[in-house]
N, C-alpha and C. Protein backbone atom coordinates (compact mmCIF):
# COMPACT_ATOMS: atom_id res chain seq x y z
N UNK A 1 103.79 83.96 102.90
CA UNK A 1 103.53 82.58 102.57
C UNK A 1 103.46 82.47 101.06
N UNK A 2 104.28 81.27 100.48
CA UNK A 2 104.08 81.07 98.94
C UNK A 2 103.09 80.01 98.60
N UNK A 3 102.80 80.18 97.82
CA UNK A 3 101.83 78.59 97.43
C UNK A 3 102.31 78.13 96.26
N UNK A 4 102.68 76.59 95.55
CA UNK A 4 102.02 76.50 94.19
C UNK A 4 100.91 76.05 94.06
N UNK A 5 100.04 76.60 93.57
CA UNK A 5 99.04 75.76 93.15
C UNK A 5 98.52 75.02 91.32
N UNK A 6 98.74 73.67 91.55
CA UNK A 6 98.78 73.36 90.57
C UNK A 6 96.96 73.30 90.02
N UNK A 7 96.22 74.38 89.01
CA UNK A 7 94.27 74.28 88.89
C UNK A 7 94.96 74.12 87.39
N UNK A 8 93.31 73.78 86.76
CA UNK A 8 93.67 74.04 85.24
C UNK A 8 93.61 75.59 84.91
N UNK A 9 94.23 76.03 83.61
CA UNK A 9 94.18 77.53 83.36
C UNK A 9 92.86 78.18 83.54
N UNK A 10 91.75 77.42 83.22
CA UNK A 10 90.44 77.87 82.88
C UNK A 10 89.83 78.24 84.22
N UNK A 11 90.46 77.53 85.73
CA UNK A 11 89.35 77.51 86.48
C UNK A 11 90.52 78.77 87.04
N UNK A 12 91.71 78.93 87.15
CA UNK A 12 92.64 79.58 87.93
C UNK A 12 92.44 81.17 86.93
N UNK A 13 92.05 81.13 85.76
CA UNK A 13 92.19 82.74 85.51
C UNK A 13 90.36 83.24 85.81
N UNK A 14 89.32 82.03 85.57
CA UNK A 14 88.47 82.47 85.83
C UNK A 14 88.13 83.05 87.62
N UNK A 15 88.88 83.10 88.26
CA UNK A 15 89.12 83.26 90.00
C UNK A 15 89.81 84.84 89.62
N UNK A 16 90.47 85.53 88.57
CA UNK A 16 91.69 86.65 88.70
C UNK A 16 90.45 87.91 88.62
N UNK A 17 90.91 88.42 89.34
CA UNK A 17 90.09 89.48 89.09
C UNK A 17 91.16 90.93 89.12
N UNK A 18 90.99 91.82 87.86
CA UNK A 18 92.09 92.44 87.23
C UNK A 18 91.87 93.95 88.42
N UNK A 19 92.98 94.63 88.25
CA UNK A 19 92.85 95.91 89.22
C UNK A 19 93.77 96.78 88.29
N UNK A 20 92.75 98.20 88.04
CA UNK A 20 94.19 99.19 87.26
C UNK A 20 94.87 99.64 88.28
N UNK A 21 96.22 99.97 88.07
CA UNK A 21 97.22 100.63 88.53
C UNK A 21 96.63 102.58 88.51
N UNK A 22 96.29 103.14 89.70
CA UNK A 22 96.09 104.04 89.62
C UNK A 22 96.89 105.17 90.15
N UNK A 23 96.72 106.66 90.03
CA UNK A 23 98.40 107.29 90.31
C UNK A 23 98.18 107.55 91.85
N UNK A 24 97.01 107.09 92.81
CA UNK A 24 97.51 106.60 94.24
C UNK A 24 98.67 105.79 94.48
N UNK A 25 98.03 104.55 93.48
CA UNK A 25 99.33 103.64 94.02
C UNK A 25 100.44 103.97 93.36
N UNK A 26 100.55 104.58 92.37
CA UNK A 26 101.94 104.89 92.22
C UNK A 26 102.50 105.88 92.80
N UNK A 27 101.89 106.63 93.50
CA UNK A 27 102.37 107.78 94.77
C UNK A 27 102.69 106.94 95.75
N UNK A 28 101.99 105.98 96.20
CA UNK A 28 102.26 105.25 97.47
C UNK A 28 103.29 104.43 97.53
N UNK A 29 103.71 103.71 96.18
CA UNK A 29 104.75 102.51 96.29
C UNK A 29 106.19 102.61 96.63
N UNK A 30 106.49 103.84 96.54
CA UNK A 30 107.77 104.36 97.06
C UNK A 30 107.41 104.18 98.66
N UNK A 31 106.98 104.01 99.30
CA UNK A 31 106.74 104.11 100.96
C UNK A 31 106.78 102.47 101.17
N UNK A 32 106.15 101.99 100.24
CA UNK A 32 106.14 100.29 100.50
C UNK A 32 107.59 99.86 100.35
N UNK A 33 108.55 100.55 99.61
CA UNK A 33 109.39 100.19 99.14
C UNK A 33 110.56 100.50 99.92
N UNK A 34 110.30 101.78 101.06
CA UNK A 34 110.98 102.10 102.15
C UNK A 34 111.09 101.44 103.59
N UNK A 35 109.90 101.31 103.11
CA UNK A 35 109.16 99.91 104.45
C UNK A 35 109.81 98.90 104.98
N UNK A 36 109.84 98.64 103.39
CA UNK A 36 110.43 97.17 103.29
C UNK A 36 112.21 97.05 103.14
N UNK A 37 112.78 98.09 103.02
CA UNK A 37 113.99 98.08 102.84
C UNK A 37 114.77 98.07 101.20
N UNK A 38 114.12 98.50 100.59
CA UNK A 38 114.37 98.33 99.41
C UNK A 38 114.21 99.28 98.36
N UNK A 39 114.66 99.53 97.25
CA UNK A 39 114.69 100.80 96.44
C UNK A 39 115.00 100.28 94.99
N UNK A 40 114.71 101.32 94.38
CA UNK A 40 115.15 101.51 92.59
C UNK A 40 114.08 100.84 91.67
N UNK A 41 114.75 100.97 90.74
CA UNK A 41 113.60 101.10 89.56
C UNK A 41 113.58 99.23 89.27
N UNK A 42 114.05 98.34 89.97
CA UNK A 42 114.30 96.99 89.62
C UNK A 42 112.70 96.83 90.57
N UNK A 43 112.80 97.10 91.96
CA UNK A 43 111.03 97.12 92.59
C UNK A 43 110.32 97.85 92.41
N UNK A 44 109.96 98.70 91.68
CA UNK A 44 109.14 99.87 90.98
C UNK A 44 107.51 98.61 91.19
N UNK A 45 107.85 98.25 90.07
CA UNK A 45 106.19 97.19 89.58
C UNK A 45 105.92 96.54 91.14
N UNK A 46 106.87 95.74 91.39
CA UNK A 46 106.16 95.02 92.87
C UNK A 46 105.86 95.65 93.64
N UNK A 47 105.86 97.30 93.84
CA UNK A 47 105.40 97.65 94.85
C UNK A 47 104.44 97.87 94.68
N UNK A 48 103.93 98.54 93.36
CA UNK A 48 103.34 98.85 93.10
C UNK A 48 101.61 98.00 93.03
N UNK A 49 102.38 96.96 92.49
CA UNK A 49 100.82 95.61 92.68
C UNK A 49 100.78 95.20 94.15
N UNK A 50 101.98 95.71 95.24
CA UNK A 50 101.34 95.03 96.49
C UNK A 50 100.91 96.47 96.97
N UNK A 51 100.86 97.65 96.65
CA UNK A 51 100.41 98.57 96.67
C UNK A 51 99.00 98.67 96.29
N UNK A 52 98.12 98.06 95.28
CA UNK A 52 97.18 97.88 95.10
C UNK A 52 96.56 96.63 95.76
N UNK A 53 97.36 95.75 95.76
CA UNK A 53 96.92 94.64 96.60
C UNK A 53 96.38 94.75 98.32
N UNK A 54 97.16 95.37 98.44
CA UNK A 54 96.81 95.81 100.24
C UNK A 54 95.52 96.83 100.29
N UNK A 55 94.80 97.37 99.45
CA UNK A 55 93.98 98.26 99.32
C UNK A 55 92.72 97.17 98.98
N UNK A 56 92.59 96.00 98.97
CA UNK A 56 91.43 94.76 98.59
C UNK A 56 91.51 94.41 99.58
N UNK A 57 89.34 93.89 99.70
CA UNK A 57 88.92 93.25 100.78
C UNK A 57 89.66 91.98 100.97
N UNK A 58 90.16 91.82 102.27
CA UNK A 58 90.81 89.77 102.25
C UNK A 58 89.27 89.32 102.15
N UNK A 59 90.03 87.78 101.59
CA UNK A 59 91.34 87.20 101.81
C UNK A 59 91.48 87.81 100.32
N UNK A 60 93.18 88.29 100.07
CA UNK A 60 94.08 88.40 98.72
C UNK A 60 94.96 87.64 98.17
N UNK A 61 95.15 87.36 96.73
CA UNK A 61 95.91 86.46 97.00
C UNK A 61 96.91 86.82 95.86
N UNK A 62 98.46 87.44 95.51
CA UNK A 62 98.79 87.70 94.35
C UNK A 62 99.46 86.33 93.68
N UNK A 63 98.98 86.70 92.20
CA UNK A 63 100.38 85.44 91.48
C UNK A 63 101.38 86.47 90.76
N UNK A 64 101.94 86.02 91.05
CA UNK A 64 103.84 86.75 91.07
C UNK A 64 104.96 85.74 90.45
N UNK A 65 105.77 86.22 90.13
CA UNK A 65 107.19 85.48 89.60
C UNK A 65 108.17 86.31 90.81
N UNK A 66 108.12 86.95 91.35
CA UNK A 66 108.22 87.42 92.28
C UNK A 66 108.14 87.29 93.99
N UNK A 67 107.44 86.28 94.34
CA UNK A 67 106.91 86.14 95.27
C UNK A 67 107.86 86.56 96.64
N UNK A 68 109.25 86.25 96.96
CA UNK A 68 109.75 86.65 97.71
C UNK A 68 109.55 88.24 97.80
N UNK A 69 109.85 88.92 97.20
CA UNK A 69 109.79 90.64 96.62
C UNK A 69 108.41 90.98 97.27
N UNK A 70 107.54 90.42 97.04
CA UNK A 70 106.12 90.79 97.38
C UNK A 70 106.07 90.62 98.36
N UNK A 71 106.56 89.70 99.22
CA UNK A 71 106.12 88.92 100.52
C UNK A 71 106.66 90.59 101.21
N UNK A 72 108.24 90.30 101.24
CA UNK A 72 108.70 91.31 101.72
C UNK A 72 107.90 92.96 101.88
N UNK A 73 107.01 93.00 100.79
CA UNK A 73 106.02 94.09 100.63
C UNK A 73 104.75 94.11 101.63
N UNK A 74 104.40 93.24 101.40
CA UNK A 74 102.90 93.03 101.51
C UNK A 74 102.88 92.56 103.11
N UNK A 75 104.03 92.03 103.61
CA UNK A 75 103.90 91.13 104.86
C UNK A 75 102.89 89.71 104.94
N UNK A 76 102.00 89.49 105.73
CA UNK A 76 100.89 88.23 106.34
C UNK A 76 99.84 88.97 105.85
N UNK A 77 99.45 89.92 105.03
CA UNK A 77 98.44 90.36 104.54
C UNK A 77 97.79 90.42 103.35
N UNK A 78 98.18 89.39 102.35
CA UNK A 78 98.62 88.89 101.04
C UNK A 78 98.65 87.36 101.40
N UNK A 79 98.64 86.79 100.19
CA UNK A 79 99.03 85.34 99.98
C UNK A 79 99.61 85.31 98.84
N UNK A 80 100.63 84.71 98.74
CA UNK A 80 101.52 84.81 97.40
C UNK A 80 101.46 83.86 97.23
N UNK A 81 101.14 83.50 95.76
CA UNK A 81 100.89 82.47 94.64
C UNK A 81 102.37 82.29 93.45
N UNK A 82 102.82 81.73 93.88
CA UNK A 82 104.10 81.81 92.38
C UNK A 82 103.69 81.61 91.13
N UNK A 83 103.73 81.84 90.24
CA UNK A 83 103.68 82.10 88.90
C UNK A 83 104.99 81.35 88.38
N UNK A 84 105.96 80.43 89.02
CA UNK A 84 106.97 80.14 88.93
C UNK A 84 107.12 78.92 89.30
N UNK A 85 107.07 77.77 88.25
CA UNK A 85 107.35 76.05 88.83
C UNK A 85 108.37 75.93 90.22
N UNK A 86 107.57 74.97 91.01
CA UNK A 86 108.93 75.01 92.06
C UNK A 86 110.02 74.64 91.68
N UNK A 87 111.17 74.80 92.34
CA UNK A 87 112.39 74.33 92.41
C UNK A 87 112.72 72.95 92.67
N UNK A 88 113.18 71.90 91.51
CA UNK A 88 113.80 71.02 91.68
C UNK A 88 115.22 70.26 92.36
N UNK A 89 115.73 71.47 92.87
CA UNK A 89 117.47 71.30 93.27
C UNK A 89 116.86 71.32 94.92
């Protein structure tokens, strides 16, 4: 599922709560990335944050420019937030 959600910056970064990238998940993201059907160094990062993402108590919710990529990752276990104005066309 994508969302936009249009908050002001102040109330939407005060909600982010940051996660390091640790060398679990970067051991693991190659498996997310098999999972899902997909490979190379172009999904490296997205797996990697839905790799950490799936490891948080729900509800989760990522913001992505990405969001299809993630979905594909993460499945119904995530909520994807675009980081990306919708589409006008």
């Amino acid at each position: 599922m994508t969302a936009h959600l249009r908050v002001s910056p102040e109330l939407g970064l005060s909600r982010i709560e940051l996660k390091p990238v640790t060398e679990q998940a970067a051991k693991a993201a190659p498996e997310l990335l098999k999972a899902a059907g997909q490979h190379g160094h172009k999904y490296a990062i997205g797996a990697t944050v839905a790799e950490v993402a799936l490891r948080q108590p729900e509800p989760v919710a990522l913001l992505t420019s990405n969001s299809e990529g993630v979905a594909k990752l993460c499945g119904n276990q995530a909520r994807n937030v675009s980081a990306s104005p919708p589409s006008t066309a």
